[in-house]
PDB file of N, CA and C in Angstrom:
ATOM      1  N   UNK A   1     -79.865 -43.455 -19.134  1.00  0.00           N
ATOM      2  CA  UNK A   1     -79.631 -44.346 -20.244  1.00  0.00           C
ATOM      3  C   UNK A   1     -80.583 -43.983 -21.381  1.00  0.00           C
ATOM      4  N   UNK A   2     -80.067 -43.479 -22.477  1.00  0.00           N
ATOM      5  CA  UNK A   2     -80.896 -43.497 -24.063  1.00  0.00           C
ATOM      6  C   UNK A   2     -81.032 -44.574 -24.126  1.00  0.00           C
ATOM      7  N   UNK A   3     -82.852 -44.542 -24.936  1.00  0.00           N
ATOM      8  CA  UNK A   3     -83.532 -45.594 -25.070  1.00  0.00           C
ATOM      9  C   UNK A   3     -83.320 -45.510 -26.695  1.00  0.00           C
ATOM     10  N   UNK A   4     -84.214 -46.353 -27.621  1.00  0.00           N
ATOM     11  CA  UNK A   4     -83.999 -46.418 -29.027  1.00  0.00           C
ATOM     12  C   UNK A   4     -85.797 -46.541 -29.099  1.00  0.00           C
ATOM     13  N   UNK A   5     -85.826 -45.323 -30.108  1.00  0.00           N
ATOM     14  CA  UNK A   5     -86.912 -45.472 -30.593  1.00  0.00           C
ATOM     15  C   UNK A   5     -87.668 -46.525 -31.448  1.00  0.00           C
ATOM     16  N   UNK A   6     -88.552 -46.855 -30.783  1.00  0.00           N
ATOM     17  CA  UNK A   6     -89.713 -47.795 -31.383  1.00  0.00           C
ATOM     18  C   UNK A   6     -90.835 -47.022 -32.035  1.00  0.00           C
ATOM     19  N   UNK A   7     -90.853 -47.085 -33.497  1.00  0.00           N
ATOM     20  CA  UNK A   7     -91.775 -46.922 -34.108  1.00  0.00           C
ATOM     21  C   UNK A   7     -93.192 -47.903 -34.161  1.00  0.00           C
ATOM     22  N   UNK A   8     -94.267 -47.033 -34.467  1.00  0.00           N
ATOM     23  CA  UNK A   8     -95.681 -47.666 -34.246  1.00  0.00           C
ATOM     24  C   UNK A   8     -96.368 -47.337 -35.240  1.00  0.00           C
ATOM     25  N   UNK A   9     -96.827 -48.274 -36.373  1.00  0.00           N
ATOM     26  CA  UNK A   9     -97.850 -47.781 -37.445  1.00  0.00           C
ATOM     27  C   UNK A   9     -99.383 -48.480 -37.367  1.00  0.00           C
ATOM     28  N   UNK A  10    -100.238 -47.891 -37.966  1.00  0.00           N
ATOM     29  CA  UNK A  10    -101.298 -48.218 -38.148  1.00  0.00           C
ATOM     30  C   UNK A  10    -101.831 -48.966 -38.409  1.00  0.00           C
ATOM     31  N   UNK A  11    -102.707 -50.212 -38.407  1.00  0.00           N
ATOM     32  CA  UNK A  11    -102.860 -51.362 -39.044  1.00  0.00           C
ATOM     33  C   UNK A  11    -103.971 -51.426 -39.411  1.00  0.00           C
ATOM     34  N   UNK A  12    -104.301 -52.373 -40.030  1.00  0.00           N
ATOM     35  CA  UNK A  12    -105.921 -52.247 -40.762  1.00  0.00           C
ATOM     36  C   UNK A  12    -107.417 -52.722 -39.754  1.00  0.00           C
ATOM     37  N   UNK A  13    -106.735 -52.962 -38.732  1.00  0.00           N
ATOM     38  CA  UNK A  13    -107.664 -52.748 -37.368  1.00  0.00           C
ATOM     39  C   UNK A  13    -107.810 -51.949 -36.746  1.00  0.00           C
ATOM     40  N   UNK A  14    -107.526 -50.677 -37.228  1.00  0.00           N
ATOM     41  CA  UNK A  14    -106.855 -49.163 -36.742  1.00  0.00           C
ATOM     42  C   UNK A  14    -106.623 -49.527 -35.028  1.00  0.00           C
ATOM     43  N   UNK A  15    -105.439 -50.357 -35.171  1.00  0.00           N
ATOM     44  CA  UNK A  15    -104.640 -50.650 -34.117  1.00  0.00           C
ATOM     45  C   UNK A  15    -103.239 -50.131 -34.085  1.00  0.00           C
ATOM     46  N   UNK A  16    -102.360 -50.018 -33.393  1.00  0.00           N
ATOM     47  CA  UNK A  16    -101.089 -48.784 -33.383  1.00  0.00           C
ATOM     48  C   UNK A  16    -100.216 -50.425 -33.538  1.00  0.00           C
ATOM     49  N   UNK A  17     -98.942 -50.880 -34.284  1.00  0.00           N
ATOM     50  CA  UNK A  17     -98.743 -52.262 -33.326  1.00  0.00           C
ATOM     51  C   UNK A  17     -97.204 -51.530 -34.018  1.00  0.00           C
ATOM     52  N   UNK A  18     -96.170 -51.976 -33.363  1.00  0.00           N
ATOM     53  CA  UNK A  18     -94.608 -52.080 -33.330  1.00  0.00           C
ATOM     54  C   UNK A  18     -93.817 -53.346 -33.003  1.00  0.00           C
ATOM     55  N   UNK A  19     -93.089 -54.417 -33.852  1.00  0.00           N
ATOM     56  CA  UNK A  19     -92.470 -55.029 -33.673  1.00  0.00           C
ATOM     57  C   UNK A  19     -91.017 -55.056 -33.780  1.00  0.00           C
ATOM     58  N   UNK A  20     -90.377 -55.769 -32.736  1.00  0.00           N
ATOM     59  CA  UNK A  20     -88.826 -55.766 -33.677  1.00  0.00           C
ATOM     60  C   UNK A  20     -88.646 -57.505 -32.707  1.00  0.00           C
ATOM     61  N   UNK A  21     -87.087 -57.919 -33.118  1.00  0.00           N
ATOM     62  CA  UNK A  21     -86.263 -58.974 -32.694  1.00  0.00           C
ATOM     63  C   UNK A  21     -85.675 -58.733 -31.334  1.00  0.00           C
ATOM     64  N   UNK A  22     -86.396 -59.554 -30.358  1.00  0.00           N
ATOM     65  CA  UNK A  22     -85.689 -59.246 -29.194  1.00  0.00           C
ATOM     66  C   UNK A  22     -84.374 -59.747 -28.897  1.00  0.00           C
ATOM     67  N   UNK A  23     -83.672 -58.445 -28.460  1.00  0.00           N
ATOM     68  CA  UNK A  23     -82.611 -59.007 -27.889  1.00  0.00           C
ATOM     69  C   UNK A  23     -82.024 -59.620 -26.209  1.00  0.00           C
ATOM     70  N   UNK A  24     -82.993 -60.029 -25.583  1.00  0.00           N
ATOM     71  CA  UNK A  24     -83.427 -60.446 -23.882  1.00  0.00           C
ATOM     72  C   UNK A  24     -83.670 -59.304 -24.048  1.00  0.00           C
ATOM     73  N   UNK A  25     -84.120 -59.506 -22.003  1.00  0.00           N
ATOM     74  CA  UNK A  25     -84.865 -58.641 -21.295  1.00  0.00           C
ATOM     75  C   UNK A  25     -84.845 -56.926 -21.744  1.00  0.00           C
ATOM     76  N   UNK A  26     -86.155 -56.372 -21.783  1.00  0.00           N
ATOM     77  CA  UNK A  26     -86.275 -55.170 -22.605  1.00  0.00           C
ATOM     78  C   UNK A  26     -87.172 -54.015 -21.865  1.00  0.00           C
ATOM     79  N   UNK A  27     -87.004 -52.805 -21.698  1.00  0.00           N
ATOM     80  CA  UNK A  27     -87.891 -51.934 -21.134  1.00  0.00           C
ATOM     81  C   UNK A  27     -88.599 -51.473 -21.836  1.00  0.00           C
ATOM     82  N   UNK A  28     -89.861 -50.727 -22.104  1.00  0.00           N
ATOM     83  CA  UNK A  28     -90.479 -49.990 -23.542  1.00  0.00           C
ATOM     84  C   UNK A  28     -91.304 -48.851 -22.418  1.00  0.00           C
ATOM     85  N   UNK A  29     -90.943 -47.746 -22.909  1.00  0.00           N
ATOM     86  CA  UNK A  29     -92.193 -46.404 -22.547  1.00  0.00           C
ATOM     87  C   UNK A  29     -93.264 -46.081 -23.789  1.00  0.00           C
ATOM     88  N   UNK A  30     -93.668 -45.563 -23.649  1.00  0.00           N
ATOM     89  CA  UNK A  30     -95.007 -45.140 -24.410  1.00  0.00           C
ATOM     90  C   UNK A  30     -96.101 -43.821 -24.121  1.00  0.00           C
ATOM     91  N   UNK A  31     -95.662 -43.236 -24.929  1.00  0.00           N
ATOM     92  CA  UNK A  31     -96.426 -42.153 -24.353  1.00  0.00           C
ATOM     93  C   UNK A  31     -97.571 -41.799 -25.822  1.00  0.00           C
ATOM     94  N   UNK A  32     -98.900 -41.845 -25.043  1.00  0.00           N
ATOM     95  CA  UNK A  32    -100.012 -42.155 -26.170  1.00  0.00           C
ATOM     96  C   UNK A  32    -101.226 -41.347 -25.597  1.00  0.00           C
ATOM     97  N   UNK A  33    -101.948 -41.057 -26.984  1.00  0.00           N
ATOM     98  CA  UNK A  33    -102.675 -40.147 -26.975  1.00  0.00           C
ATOM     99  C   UNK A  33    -103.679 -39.866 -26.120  1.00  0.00           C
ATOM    100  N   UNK A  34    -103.936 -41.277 -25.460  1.00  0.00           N
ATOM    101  CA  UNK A  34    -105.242 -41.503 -24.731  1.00  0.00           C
ATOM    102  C   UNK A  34    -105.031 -42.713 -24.034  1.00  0.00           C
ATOM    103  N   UNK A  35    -105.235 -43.113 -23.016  1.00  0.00           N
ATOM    104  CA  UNK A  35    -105.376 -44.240 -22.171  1.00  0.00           C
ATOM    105  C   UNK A  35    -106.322 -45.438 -23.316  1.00  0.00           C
ATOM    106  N   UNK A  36    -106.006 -46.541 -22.939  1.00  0.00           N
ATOM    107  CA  UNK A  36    -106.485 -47.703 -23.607  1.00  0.00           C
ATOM    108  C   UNK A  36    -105.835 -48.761 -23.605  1.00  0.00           C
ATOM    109  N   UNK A  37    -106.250 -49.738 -23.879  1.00  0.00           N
ATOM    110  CA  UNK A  37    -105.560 -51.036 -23.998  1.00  0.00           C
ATOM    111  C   UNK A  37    -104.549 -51.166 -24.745  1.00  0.00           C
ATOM    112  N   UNK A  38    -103.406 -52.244 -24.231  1.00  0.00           N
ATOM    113  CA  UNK A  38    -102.271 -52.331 -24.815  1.00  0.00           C
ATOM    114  C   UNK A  38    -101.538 -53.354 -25.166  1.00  0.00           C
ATOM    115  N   UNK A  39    -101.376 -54.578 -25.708  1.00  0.00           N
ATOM    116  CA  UNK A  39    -101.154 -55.755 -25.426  1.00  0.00           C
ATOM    117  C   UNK A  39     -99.760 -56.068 -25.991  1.00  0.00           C
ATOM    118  N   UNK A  40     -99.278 -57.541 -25.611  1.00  0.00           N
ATOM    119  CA  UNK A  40     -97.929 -58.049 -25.752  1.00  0.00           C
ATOM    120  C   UNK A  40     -97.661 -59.050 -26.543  1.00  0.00           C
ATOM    121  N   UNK A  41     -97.256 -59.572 -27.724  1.00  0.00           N
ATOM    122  CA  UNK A  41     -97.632 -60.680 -27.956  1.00  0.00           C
ATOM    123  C   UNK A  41     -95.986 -61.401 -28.660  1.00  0.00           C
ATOM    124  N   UNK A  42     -95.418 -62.165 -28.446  1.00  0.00           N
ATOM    125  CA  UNK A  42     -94.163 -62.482 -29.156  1.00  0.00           C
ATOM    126  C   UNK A  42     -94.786 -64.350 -29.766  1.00  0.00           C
ATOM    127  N   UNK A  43     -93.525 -64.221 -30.487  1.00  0.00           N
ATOM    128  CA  UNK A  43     -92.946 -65.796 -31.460  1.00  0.00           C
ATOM    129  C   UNK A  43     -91.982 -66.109 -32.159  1.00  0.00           C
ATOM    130  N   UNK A  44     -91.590 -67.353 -32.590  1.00  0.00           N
ATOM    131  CA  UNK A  44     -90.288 -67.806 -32.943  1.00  0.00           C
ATOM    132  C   UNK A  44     -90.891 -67.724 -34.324  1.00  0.00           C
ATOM    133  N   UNK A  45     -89.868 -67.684 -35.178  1.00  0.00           N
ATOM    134  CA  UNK A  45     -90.145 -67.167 -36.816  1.00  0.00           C
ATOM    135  C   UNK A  45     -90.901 -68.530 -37.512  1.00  0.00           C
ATOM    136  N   UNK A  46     -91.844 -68.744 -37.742  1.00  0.00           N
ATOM    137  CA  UNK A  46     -92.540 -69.653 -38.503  1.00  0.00           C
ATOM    138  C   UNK A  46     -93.977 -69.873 -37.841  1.00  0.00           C
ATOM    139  N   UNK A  47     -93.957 -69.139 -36.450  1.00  0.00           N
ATOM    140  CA  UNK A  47     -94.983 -69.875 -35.223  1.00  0.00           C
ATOM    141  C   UNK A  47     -95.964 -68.814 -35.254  1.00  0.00           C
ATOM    142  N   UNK A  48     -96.981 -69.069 -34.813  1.00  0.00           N
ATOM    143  CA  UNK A  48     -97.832 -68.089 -34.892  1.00  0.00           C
ATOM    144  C   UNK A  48     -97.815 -67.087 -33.451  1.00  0.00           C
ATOM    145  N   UNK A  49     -97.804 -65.947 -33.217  1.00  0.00           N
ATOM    146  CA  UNK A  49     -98.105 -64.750 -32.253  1.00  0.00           C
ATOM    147  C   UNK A  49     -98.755 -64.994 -31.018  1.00  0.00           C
ATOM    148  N   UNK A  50     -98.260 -65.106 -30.183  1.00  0.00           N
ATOM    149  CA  UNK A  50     -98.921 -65.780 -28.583  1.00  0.00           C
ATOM    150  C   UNK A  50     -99.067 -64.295 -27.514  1.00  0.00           C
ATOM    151  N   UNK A  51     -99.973 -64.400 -27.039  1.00  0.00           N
ATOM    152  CA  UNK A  51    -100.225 -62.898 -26.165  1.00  0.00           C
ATOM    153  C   UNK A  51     -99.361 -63.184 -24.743  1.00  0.00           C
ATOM    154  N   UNK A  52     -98.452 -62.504 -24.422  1.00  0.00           N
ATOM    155  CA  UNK A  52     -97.528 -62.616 -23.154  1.00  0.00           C
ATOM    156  C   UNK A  52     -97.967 -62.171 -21.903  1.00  0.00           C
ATOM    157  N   UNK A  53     -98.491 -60.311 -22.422  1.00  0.00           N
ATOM    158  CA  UNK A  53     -98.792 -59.544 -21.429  1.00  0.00           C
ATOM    159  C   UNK A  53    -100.115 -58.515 -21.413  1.00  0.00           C
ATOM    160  N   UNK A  54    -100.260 -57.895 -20.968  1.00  0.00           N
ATOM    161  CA  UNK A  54    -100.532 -56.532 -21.121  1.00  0.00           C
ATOM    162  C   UNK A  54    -101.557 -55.627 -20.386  1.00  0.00           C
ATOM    163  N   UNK A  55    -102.013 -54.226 -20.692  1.00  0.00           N
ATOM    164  CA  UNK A  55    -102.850 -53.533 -19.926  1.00  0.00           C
ATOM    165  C   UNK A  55    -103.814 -53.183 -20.527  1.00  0.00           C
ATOM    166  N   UNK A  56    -104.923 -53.601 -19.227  1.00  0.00           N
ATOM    167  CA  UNK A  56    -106.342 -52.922 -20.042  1.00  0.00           C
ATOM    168  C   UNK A  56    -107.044 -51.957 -20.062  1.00  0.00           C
ATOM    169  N   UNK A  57    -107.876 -51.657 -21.222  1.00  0.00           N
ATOM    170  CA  UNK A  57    -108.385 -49.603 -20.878  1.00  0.00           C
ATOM    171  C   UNK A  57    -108.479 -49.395 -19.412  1.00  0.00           C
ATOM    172  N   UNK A  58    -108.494 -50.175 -18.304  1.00  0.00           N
ATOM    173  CA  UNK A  58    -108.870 -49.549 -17.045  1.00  0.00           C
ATOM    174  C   UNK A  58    -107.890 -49.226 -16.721  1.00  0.00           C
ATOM    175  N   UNK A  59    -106.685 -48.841 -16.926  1.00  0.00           N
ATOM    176  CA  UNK A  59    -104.937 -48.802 -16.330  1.00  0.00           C
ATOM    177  C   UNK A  59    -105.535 -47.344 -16.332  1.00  0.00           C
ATOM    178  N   UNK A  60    -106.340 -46.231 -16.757  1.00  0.00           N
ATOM    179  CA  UNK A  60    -106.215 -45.090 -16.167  1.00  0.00           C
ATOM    180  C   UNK A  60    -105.214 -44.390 -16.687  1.00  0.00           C
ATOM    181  N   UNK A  61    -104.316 -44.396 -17.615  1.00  0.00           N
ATOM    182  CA  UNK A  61    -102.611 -43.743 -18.338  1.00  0.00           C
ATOM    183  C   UNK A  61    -102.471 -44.143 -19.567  1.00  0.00           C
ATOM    184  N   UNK A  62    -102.639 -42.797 -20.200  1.00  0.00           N
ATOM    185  CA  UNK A  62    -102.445 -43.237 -21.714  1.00  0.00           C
ATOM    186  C   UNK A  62    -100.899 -42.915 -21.486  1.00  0.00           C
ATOM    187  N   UNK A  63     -99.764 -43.255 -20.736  1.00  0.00           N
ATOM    188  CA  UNK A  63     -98.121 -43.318 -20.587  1.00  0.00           C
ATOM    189  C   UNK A  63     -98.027 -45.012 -19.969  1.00  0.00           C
ATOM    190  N   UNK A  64     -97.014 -45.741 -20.297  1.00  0.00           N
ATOM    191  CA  UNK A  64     -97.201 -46.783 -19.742  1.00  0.00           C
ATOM    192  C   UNK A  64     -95.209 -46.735 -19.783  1.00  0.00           C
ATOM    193  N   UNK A  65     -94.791 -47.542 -18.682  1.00  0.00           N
ATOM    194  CA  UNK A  65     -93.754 -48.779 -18.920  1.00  0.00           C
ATOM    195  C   UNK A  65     -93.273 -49.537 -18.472  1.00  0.00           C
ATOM    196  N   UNK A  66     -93.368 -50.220 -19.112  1.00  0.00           N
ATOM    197  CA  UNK A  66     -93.440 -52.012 -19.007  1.00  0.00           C
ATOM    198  C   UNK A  66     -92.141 -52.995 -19.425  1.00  0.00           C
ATOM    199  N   UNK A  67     -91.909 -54.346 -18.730  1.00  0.00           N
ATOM    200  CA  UNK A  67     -90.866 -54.642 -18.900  1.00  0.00           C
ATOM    201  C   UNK A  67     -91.416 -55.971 -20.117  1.00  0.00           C
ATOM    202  N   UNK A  68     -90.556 -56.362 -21.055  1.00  0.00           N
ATOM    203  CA  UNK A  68     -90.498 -57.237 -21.672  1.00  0.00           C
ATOM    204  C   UNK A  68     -89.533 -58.674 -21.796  1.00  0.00           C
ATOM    205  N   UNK A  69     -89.499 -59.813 -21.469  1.00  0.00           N
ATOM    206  CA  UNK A  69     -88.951 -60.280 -20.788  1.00  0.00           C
ATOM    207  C   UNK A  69     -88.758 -61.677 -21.791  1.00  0.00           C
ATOM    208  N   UNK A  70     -88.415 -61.866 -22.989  1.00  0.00           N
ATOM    209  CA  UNK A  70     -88.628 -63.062 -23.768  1.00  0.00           C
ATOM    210  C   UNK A  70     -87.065 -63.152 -24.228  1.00  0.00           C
ATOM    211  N   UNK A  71     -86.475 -64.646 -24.766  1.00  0.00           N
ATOM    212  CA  UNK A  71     -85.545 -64.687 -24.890  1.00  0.00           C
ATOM    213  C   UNK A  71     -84.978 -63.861 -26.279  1.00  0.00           C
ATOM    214  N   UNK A  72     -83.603 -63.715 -26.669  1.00  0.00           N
ATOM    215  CA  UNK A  72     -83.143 -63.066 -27.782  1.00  0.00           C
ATOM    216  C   UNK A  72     -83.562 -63.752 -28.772  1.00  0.00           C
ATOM    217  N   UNK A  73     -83.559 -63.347 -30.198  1.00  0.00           N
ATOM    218  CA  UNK A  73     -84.247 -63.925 -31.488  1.00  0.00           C
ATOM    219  C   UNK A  73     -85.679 -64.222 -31.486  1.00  0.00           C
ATOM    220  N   UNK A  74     -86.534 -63.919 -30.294  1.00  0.00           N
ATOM    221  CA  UNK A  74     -87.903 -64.109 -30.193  1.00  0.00           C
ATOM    222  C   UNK A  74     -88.681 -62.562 -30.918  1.00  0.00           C
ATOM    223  N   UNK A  75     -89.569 -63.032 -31.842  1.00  0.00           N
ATOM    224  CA  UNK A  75     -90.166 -61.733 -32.258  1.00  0.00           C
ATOM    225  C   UNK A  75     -91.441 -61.166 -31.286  1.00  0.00           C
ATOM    226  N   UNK A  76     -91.431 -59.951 -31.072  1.00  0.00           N
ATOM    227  CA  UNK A  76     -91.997 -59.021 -30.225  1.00  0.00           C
ATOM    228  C   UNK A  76     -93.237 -58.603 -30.580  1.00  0.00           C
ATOM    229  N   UNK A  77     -94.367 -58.378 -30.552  1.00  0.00           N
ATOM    230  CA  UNK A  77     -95.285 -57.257 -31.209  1.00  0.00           C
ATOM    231  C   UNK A  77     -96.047 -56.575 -30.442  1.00  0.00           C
ATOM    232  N   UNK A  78     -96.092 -55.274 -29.861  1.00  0.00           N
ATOM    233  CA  UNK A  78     -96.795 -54.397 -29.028  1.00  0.00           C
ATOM    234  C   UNK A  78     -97.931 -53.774 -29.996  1.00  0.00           C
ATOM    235  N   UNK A  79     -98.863 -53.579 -29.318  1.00  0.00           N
ATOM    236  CA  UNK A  79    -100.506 -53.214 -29.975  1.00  0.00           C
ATOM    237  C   UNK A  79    -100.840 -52.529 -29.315  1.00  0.00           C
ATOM    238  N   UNK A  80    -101.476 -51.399 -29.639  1.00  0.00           N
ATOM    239  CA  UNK A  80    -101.988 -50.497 -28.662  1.00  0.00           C
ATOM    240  C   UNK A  80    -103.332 -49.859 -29.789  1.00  0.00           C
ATOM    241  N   UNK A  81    -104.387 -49.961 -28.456  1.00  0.00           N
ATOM    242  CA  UNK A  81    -105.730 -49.440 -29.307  1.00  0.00           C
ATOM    243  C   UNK A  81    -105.973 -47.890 -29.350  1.00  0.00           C
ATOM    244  N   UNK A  82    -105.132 -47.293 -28.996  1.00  0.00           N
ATOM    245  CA  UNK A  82    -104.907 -45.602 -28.853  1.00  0.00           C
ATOM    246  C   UNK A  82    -103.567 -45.142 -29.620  1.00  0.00           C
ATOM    247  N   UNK A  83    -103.150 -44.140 -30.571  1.00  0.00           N
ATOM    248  CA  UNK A  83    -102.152 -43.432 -30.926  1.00  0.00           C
ATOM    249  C   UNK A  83    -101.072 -43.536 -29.876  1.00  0.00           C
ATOM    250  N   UNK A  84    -100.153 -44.382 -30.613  1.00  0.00           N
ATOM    251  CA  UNK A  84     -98.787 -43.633 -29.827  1.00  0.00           C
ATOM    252  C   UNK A  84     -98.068 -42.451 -30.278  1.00  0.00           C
ATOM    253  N   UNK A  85     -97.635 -41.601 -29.154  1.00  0.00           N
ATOM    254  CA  UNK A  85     -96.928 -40.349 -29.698  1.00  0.00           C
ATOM    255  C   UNK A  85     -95.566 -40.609 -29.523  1.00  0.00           C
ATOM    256  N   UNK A  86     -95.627 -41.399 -29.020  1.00  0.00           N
ATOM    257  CA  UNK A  86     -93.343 -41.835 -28.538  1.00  0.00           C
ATOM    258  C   UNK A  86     -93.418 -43.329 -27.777  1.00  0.00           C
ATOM    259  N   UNK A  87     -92.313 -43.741 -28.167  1.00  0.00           N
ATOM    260  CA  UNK A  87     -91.649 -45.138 -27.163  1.00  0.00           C
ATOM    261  C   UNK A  87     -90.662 -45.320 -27.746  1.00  0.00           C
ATOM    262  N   UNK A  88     -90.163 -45.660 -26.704  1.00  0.00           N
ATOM    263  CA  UNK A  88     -88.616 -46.385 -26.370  1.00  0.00           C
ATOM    264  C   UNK A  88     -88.527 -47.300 -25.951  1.00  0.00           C
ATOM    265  N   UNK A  89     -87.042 -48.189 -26.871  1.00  0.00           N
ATOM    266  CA  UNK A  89     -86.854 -49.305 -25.522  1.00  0.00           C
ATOM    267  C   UNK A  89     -85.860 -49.076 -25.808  1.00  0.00           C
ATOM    268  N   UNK A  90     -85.246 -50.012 -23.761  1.00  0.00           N
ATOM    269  CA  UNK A  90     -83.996 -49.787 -23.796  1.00  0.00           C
ATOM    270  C   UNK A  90     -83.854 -51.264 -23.225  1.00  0.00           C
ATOM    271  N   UNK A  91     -82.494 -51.916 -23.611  1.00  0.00           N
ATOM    272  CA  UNK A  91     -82.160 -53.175 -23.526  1.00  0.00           C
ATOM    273  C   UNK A  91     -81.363 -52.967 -21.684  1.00  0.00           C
ATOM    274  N   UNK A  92     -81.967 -54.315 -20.897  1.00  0.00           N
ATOM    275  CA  UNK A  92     -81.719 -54.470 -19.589  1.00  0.00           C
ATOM    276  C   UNK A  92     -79.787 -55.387 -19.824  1.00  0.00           C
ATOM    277  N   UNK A  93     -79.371 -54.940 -18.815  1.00  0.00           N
ATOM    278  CA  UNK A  93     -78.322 -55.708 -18.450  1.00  0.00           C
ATOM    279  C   UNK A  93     -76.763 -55.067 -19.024  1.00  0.00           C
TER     280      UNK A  93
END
């Protein structure tokens, strides 16, 4: 199954972060420059950003993937404290 690329830009915390609109349950790979922390954070449009999930520099793999699991129309935001070089997601079901 082709996944759809997720883009990741830079932020002024020189943090990597990528959001989009979930559509349910979601897979994401990541393949990044260096092992490090990675976090999850979604919300409904007006609400502020709540942390869901995620892995910490000790995971040992700068490659990760992880399932995402929030309802459709919920906004997404993945953070990662290391360069991503690629990710994908691919929608479950």
């Amino acid at each position: 199954m082709a996944g759809t690329d997720l883009s990741f830009s830079k932020n002024e915390e020189n943090k990597y972060v990528a959001s989009f609109a979930s559509e349910g349950p979601v897979t994401i790979q990541v393949k990044r420059q260096e092992a490090g922390a990675l976090n999850i954070y979604a919300n409904i449009d007006g609400m502020d950003a709540i942390y869901v999930g995620g892995y910490g520099p000790y995971n040992g793999s700068a490659n990760l993937i992880f399932n995402v699991d929030v309802p459709a129309g919920v906004n997404v935001s993945v953070e990662s404290f290391t360069e991503v070089l690629e990710a994908k997601v691919v929608k479950e079901g």
